[in-house]
PDB file of N, CA and C in Angstrom:
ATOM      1  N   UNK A   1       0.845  -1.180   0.000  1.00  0.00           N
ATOM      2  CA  UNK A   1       0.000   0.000   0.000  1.00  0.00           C
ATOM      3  C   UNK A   1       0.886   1.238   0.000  1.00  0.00           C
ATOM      4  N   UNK A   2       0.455   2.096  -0.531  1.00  0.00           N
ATOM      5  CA  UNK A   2       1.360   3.364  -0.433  1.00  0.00           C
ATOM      6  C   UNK A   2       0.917   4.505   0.626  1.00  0.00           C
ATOM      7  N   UNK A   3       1.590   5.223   0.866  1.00  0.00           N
ATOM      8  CA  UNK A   3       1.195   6.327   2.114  1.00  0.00           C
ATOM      9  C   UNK A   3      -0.124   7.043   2.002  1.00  0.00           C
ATOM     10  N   UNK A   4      -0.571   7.332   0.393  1.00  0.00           N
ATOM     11  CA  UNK A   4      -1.958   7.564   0.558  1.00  0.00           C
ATOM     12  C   UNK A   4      -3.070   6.823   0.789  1.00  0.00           C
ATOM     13  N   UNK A   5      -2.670   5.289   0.093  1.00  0.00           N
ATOM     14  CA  UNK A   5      -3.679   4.423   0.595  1.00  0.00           C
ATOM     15  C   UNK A   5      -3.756   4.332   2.235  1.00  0.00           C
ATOM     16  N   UNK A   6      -2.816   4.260   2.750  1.00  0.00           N
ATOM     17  CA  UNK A   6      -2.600   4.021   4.458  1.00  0.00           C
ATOM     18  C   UNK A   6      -3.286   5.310   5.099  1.00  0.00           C
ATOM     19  N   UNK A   7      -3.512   6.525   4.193  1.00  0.00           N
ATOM     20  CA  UNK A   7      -3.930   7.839   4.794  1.00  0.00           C
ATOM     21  C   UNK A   7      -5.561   7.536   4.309  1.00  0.00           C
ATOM     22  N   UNK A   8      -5.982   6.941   3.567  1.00  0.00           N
ATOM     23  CA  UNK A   8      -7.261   7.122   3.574  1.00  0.00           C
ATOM     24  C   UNK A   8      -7.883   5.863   4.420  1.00  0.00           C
ATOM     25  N   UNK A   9      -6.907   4.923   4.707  1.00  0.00           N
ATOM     26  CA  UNK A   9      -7.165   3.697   5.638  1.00  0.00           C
ATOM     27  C   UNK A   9      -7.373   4.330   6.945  1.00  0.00           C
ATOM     28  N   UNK A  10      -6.308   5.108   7.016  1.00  0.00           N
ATOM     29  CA  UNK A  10      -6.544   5.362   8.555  1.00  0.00           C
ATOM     30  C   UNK A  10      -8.229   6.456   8.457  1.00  0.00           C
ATOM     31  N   UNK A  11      -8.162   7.639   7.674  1.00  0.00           N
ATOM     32  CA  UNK A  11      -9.049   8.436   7.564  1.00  0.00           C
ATOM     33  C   UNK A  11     -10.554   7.644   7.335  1.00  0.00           C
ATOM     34  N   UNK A  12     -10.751   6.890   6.821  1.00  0.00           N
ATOM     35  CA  UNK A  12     -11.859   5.558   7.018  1.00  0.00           C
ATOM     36  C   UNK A  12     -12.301   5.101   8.377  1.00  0.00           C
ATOM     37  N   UNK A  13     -11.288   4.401   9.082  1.00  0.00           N
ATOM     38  CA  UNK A  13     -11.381   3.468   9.803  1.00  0.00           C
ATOM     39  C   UNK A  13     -11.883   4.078  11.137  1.00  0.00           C
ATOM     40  N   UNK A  14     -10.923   5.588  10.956  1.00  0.00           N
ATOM     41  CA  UNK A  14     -11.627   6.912  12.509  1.00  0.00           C
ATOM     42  C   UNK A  14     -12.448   6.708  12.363  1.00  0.00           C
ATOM     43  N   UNK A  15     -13.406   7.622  11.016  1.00  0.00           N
ATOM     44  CA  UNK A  15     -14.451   7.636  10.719  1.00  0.00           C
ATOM     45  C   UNK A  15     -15.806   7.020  11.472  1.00  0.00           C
ATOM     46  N   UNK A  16     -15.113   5.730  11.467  1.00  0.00           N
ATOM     47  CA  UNK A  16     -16.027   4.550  11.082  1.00  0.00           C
ATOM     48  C   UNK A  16     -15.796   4.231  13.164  1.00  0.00           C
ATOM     49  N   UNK A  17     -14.889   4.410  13.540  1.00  0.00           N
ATOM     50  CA  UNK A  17     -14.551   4.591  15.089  1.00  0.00           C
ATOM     51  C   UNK A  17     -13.747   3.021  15.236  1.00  0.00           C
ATOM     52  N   UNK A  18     -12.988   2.680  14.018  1.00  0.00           N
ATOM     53  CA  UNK A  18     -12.863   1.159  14.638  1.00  0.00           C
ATOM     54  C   UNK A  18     -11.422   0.907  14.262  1.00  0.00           C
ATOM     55  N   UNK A  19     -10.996   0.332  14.294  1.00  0.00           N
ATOM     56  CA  UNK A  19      -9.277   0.150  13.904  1.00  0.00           C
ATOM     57  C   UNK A  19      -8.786   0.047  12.240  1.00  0.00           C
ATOM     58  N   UNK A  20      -7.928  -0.220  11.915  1.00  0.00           N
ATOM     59  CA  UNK A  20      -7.607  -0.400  10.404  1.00  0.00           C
ATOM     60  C   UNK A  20      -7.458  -1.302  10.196  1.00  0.00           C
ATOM     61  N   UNK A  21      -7.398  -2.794  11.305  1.00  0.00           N
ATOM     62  CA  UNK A  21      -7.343  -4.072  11.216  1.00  0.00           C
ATOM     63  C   UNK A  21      -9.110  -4.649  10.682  1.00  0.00           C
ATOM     64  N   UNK A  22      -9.787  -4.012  11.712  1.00  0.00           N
ATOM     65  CA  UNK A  22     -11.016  -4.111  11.659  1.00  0.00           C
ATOM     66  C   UNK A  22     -12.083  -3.782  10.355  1.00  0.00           C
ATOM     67  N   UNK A  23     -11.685  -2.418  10.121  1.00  0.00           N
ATOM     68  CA  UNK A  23     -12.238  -1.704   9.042  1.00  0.00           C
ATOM     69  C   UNK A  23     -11.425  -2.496   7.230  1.00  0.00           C
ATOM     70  N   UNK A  24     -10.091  -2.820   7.248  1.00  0.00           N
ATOM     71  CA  UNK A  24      -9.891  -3.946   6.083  1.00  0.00           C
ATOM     72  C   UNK A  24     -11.067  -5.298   6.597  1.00  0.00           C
ATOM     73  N   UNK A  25     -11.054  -5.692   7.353  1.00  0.00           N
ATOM     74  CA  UNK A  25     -11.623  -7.269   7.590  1.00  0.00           C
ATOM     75  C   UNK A  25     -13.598  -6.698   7.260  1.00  0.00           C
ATOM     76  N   UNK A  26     -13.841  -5.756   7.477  1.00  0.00           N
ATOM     77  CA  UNK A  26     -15.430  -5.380   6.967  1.00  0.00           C
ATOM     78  C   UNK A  26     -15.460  -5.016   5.448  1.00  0.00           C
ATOM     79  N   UNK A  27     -14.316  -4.578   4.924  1.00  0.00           N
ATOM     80  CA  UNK A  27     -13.907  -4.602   3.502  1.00  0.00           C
ATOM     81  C   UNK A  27     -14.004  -5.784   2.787  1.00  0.00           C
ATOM     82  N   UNK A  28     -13.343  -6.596   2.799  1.00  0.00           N
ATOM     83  CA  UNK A  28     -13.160  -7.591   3.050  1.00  0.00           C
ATOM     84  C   UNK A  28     -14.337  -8.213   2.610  1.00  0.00           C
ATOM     85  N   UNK A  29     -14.903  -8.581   4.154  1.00  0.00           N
ATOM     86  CA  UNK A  29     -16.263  -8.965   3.507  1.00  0.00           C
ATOM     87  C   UNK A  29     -17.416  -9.069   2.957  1.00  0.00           C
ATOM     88  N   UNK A  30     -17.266  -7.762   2.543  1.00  0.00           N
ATOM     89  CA  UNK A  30     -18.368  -6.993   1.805  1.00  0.00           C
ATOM     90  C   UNK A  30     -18.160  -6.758   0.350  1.00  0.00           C
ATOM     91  N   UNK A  31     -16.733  -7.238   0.234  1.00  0.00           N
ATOM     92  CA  UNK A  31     -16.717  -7.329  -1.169  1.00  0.00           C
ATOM     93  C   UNK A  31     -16.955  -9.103  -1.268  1.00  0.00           C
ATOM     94  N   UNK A  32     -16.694  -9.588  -0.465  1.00  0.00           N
ATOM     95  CA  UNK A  32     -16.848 -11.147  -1.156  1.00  0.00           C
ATOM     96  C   UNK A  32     -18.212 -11.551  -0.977  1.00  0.00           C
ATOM     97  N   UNK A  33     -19.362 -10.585  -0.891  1.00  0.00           N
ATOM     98  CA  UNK A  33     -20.579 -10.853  -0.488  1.00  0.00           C
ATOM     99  C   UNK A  33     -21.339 -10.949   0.800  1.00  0.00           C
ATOM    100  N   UNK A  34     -20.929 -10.940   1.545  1.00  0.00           N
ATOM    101  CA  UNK A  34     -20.808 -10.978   3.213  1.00  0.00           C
ATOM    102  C   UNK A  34     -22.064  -9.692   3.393  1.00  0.00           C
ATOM    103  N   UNK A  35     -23.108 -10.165   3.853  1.00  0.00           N
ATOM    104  CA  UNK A  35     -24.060  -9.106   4.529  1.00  0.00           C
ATOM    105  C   UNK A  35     -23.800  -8.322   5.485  1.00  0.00           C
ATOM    106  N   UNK A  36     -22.057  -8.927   5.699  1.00  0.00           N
ATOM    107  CA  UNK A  36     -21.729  -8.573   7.260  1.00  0.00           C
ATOM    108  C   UNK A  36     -22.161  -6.465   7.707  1.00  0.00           C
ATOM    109  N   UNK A  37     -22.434  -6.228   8.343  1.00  0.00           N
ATOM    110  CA  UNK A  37     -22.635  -4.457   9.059  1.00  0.00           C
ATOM    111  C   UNK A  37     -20.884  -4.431   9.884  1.00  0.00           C
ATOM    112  N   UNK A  38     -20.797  -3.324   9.433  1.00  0.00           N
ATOM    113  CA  UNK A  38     -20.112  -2.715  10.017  1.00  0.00           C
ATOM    114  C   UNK A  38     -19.689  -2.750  11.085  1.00  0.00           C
ATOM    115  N   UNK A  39     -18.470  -2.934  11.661  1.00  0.00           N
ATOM    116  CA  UNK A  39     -18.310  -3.750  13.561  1.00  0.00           C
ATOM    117  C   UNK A  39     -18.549  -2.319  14.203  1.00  0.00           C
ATOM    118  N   UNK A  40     -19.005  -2.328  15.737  1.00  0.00           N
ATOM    119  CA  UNK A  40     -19.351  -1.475  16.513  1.00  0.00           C
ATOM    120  C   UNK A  40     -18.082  -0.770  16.827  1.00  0.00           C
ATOM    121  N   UNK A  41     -18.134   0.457  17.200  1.00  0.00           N
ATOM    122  CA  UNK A  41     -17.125   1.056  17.769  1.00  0.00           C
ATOM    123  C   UNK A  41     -16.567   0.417  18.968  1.00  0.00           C
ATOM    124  N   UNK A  42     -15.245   0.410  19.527  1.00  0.00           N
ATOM    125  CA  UNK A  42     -15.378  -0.208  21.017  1.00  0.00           C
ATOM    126  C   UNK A  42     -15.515   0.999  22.001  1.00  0.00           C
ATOM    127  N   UNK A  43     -16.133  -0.041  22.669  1.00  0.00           N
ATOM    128  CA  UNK A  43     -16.624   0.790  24.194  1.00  0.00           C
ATOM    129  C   UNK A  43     -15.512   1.633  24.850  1.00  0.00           C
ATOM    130  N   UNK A  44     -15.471   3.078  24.983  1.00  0.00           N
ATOM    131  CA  UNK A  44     -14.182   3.694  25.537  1.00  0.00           C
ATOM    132  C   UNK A  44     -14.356   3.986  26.868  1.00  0.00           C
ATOM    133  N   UNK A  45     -13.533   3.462  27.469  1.00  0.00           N
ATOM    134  CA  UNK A  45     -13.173   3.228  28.930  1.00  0.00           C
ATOM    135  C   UNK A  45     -13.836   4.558  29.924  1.00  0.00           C
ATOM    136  N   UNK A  46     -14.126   4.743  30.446  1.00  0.00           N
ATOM    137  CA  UNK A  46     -14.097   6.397  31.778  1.00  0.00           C
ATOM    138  C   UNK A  46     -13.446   6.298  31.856  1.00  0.00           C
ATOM    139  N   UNK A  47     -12.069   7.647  32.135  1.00  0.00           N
ATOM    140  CA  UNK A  47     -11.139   7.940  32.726  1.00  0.00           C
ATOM    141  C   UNK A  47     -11.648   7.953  34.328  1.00  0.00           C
ATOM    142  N   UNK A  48     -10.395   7.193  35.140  1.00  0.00           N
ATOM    143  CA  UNK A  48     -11.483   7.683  36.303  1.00  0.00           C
ATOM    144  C   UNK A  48     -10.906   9.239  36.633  1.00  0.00           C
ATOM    145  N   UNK A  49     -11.435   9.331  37.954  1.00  0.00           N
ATOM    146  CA  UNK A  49     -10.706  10.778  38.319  1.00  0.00           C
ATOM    147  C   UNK A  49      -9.553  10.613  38.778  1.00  0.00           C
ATOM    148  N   UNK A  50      -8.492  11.450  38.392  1.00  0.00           N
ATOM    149  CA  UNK A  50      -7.470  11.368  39.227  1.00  0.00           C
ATOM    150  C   UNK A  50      -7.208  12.265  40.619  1.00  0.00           C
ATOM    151  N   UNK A  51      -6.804  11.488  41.115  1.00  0.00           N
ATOM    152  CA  UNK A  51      -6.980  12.224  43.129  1.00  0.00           C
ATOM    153  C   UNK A  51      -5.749  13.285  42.489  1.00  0.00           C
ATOM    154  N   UNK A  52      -5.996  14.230  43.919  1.00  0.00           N
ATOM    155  CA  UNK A  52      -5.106  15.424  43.613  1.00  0.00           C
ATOM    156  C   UNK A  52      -4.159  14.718  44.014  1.00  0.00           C
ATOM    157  N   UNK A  53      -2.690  15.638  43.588  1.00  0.00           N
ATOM    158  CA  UNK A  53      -1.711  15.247  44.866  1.00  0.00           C
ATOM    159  C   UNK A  53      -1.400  16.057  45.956  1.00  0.00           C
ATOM    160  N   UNK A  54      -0.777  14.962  46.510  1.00  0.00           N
ATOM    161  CA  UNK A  54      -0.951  15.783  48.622  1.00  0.00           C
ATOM    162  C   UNK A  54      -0.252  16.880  48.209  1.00  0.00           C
ATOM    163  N   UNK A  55      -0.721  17.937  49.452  1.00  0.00           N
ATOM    164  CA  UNK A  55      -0.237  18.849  49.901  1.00  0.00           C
ATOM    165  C   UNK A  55       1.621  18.564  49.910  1.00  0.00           C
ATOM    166  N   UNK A  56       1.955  19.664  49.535  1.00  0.00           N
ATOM    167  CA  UNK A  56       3.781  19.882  49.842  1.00  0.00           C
ATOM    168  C   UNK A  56       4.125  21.209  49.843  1.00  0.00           C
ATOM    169  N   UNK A  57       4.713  21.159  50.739  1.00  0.00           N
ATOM    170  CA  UNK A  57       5.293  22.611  51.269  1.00  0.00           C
ATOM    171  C   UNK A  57       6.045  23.310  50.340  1.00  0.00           C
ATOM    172  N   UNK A  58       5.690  24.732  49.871  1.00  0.00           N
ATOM    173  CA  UNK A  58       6.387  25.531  48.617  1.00  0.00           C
ATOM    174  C   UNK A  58       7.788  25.663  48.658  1.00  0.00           C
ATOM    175  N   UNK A  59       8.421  25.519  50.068  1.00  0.00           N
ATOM    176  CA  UNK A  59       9.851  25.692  50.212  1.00  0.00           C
ATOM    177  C   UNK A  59      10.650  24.806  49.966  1.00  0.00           C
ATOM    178  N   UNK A  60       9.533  23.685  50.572  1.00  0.00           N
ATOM    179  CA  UNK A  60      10.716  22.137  49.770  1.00  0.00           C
ATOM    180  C   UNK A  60      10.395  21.722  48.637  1.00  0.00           C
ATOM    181  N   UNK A  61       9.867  22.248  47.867  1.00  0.00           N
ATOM    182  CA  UNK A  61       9.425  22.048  46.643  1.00  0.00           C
ATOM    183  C   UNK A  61      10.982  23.237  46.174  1.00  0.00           C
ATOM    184  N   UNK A  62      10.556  24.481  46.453  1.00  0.00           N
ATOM    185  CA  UNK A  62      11.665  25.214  46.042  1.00  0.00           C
ATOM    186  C   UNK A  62      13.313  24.733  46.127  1.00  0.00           C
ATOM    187  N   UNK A  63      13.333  24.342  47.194  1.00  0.00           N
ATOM    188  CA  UNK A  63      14.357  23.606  47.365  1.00  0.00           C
ATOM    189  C   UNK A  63      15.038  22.490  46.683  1.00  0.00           C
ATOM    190  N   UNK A  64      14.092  21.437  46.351  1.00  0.00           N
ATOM    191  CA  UNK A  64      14.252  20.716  45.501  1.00  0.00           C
ATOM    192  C   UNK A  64      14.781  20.712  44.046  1.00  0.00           C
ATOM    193  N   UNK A  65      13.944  21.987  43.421  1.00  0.00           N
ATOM    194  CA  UNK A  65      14.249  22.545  42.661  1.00  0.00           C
ATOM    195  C   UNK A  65      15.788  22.882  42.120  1.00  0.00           C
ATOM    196  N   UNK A  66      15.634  23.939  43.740  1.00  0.00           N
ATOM    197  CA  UNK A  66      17.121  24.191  43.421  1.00  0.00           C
ATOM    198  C   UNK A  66      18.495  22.899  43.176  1.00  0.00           C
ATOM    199  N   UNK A  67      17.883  21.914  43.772  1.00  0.00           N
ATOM    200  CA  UNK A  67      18.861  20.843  43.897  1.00  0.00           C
ATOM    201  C   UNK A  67      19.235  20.248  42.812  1.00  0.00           C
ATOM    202  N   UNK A  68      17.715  20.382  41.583  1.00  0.00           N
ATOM    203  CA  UNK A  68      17.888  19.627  40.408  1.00  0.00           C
ATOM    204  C   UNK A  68      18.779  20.912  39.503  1.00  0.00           C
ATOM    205  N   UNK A  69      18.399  22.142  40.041  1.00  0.00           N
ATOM    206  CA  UNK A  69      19.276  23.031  38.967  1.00  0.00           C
ATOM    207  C   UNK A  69      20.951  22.770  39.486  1.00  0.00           C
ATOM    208  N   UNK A  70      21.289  22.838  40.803  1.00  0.00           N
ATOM    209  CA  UNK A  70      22.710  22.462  40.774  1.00  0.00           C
ATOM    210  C   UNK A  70      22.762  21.281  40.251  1.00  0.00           C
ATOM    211  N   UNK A  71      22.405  20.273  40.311  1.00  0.00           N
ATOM    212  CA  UNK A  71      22.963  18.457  39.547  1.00  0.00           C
ATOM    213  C   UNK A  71      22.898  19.001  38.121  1.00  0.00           C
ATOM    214  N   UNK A  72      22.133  19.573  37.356  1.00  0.00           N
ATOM    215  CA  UNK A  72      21.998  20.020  36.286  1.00  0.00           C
ATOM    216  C   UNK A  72      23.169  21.069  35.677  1.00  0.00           C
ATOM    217  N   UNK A  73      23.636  21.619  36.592  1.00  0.00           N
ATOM    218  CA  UNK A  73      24.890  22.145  36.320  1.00  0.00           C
ATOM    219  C   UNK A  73      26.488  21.451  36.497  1.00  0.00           C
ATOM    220  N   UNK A  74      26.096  20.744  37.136  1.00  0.00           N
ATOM    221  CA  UNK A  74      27.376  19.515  37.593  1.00  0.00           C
ATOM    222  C   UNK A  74      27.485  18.704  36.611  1.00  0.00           C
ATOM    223  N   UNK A  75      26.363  17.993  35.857  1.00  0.00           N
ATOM    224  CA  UNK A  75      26.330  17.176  34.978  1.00  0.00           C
ATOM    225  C   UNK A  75      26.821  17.992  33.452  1.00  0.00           C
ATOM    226  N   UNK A  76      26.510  19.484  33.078  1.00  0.00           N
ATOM    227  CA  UNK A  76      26.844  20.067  32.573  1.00  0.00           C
ATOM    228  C   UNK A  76      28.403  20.464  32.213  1.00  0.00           C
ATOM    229  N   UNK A  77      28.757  20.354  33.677  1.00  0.00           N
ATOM    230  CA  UNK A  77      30.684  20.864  33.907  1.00  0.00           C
ATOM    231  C   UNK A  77      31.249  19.228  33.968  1.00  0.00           C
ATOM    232  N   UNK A  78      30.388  18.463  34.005  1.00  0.00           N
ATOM    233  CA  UNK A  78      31.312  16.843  33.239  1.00  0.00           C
ATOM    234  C   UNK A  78      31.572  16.919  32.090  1.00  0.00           C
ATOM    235  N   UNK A  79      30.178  17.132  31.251  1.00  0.00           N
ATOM    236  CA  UNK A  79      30.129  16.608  29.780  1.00  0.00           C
ATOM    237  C   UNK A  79      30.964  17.580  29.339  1.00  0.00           C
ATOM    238  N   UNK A  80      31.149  19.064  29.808  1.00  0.00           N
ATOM    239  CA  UNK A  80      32.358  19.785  29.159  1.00  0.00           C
ATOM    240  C   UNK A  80      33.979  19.026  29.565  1.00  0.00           C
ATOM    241  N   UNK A  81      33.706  18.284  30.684  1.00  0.00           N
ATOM    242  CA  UNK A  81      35.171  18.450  30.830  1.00  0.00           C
ATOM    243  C   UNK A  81      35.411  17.234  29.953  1.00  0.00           C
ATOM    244  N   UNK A  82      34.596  16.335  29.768  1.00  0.00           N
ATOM    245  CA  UNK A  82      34.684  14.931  29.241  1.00  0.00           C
ATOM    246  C   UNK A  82      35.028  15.573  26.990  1.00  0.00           C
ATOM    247  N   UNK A  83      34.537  16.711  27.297  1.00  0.00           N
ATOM    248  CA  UNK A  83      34.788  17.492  25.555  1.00  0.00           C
ATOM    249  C   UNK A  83      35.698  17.247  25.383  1.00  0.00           C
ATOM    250  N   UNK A  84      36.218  18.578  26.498  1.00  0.00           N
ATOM    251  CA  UNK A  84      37.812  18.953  26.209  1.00  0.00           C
ATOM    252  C   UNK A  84      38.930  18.452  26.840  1.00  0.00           C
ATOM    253  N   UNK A  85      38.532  17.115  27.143  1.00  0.00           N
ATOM    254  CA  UNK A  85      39.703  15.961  27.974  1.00  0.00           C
ATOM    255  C   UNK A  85      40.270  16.753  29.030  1.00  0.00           C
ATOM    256  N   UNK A  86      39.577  17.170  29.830  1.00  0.00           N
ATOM    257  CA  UNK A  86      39.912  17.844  31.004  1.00  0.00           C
ATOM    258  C   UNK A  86      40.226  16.836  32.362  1.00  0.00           C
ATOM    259  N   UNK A  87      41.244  16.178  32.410  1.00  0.00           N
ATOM    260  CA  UNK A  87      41.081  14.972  33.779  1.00  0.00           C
ATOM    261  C   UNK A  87      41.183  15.589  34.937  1.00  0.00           C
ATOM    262  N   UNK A  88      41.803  16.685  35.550  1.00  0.00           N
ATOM    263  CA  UNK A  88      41.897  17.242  36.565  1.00  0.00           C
ATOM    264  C   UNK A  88      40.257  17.742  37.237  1.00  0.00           C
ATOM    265  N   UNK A  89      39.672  18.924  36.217  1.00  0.00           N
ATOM    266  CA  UNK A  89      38.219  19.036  36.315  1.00  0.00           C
ATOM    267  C   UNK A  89      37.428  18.051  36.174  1.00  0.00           C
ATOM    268  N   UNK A  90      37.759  16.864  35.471  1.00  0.00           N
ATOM    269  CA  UNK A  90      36.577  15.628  35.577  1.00  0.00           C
ATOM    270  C   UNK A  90      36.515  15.190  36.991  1.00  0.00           C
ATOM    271  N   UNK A  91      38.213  15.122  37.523  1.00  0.00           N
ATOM    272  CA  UNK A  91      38.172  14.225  38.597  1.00  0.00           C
ATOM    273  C   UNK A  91      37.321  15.522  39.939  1.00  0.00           C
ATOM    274  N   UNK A  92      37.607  16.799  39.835  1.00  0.00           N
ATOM    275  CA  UNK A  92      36.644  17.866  40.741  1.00  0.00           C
ATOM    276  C   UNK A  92      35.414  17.410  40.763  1.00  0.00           C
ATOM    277  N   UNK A  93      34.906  17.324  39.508  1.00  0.00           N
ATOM    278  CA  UNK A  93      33.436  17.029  39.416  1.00  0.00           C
ATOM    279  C   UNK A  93      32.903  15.971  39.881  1.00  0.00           C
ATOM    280  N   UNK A  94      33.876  14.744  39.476  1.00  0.00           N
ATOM    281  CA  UNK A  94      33.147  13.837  40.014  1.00  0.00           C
ATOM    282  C   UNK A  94      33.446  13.045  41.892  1.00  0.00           C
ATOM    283  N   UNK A  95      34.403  14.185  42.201  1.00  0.00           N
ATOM    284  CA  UNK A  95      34.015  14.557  43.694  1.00  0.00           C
ATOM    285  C   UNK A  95      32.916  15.353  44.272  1.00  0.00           C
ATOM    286  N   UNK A  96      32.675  16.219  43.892  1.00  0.00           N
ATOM    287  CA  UNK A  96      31.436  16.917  43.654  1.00  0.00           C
ATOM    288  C   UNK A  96      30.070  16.079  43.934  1.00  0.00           C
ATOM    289  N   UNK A  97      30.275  15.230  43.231  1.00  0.00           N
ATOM    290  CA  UNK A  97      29.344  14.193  42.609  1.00  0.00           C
ATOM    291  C   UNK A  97      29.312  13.027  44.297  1.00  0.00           C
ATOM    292  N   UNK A  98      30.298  13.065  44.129  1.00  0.00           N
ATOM    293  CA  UNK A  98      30.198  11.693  45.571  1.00  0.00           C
ATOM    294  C   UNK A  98      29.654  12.331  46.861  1.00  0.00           C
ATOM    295  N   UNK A  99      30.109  13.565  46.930  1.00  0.00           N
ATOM    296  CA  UNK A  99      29.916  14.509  48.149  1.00  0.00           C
ATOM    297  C   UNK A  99      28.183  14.743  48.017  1.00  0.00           C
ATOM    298  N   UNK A 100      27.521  15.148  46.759  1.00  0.00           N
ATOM    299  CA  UNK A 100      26.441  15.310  46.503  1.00  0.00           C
ATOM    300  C   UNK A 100      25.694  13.845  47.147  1.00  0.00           C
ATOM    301  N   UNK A 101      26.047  12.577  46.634  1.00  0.00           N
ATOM    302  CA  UNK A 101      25.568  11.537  46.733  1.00  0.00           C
ATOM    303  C   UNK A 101      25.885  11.089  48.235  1.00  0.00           C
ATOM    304  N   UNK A 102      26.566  11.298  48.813  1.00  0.00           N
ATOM    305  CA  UNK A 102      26.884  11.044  50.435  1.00  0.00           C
ATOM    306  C   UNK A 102      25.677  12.189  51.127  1.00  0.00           C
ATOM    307  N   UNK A 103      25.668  13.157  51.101  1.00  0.00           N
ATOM    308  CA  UNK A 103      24.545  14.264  51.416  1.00  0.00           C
ATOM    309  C   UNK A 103      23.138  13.683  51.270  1.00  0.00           C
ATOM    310  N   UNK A 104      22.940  13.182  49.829  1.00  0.00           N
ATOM    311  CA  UNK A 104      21.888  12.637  49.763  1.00  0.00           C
ATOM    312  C   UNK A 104      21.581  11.506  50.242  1.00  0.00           C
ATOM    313  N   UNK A 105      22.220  10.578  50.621  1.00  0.00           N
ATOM    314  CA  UNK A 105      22.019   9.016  51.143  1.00  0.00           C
ATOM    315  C   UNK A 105      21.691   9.753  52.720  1.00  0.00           C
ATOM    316  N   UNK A 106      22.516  10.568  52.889  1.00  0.00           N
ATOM    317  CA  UNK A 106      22.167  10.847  54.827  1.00  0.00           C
ATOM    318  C   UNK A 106      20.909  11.402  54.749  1.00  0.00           C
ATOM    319  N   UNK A 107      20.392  11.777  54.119  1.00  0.00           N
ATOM    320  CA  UNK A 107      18.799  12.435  54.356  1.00  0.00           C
ATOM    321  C   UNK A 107      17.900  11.885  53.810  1.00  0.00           C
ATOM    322  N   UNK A 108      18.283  10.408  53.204  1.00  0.00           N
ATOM    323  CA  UNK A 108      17.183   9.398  53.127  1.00  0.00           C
ATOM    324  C   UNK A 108      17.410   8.819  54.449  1.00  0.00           C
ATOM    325  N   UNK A 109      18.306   8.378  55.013  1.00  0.00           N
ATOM    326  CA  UNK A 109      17.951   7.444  56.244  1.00  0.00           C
ATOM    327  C   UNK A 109      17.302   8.730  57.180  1.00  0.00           C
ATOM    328  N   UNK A 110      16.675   7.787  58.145  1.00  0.00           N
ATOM    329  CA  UNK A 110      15.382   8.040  59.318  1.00  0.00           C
ATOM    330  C   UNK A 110      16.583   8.980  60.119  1.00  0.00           C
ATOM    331  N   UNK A 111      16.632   9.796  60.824  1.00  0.00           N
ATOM    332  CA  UNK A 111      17.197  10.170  61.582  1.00  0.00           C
ATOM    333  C   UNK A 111      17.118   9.545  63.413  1.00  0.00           C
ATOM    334  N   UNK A 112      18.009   9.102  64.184  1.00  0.00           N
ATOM    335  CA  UNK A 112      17.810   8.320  65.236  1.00  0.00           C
ATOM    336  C   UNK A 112      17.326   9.335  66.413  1.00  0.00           C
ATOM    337  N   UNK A 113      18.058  10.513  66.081  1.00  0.00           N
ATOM    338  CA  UNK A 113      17.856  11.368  67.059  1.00  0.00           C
ATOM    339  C   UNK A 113      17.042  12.078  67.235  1.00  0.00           C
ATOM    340  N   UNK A 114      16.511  12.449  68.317  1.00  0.00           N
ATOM    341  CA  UNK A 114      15.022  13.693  68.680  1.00  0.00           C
ATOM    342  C   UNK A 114      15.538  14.829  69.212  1.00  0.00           C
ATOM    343  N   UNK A 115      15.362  15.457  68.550  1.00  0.00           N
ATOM    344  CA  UNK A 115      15.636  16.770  68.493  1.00  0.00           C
ATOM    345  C   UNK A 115      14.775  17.303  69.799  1.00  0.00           C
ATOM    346  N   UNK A 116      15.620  17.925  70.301  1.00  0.00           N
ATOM    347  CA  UNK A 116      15.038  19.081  71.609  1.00  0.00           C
ATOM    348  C   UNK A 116      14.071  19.973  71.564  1.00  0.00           C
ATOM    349  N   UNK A 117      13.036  19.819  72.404  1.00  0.00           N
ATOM    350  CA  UNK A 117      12.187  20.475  72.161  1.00  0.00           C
ATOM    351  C   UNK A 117      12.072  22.263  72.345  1.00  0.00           C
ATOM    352  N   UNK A 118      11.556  22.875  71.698  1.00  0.00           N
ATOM    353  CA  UNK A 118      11.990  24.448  72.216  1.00  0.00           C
ATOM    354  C   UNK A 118      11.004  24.707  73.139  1.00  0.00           C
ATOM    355  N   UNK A 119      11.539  25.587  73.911  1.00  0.00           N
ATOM    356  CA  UNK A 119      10.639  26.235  74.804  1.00  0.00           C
ATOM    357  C   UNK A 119      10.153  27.632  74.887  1.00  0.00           C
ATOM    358  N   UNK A 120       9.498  28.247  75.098  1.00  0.00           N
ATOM    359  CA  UNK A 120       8.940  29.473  74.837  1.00  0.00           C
ATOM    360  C   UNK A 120       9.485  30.084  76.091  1.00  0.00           C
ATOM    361  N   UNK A 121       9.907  31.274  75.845  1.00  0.00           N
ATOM    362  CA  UNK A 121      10.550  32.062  76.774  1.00  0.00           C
ATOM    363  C   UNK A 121       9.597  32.586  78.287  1.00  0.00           C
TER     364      UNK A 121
END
């Protein structure tokens, strides 16, 4: 078939609400005599609703942010140094990089300690 036949296949088959597998196979049989009707559209699903998402605080959101714009700049000062065969700055960066990743592993684990409570003067 050529790209226009495939463009009026597809432009048919919308039409018609049914696939291009479907809409050849009603072809099909309607030329070989087949009384067959036209197959039904299929039934389209409800979206259900999607729940909001929770509440999060604008600062650690901001924060976050900021975290992906520094990695985003780190990853940036690799791929340059990795350009211009820079080994001294690769090896900065990818200290950078471990220090980043040590920071981050400590503030996934639970913290053991309870913090003191304040008291109001």
């Amino acid at each position: 078939m050529s790209l226009d036949d495939f463009a009026l296949l597809d432009k048919f088959s919308e039409a018609a609400g049914i696939s291009d597998a479907a809409y050849l196979r009603w072809l099909l049989r309607r030329e070989a005599g087949s009384p067959a009707a036209l197959p039904a559209p299929p039934k389209r699903k409800r979206a259900l609703a999607a729940s909001p998402p929770p509440a999060a605080d604008p600062a650690l959101l901001l924060q976050i942010a900021r975290i992906g714009n520094l990695l985003n700049q780190v990853a940036r000062s690799a791929n340059e140094c990795r350009r211009n065969g820079s080994a001294l700055d690769m090896v900065q960066v990818l200290a950078v990089l471990l220090i980043i990743q040590h920071e981050s592993e400590s503030l996934a684990r639970p913290s053991l300690e309870i913090p003191p409570k304040e008291t109001a003067p």
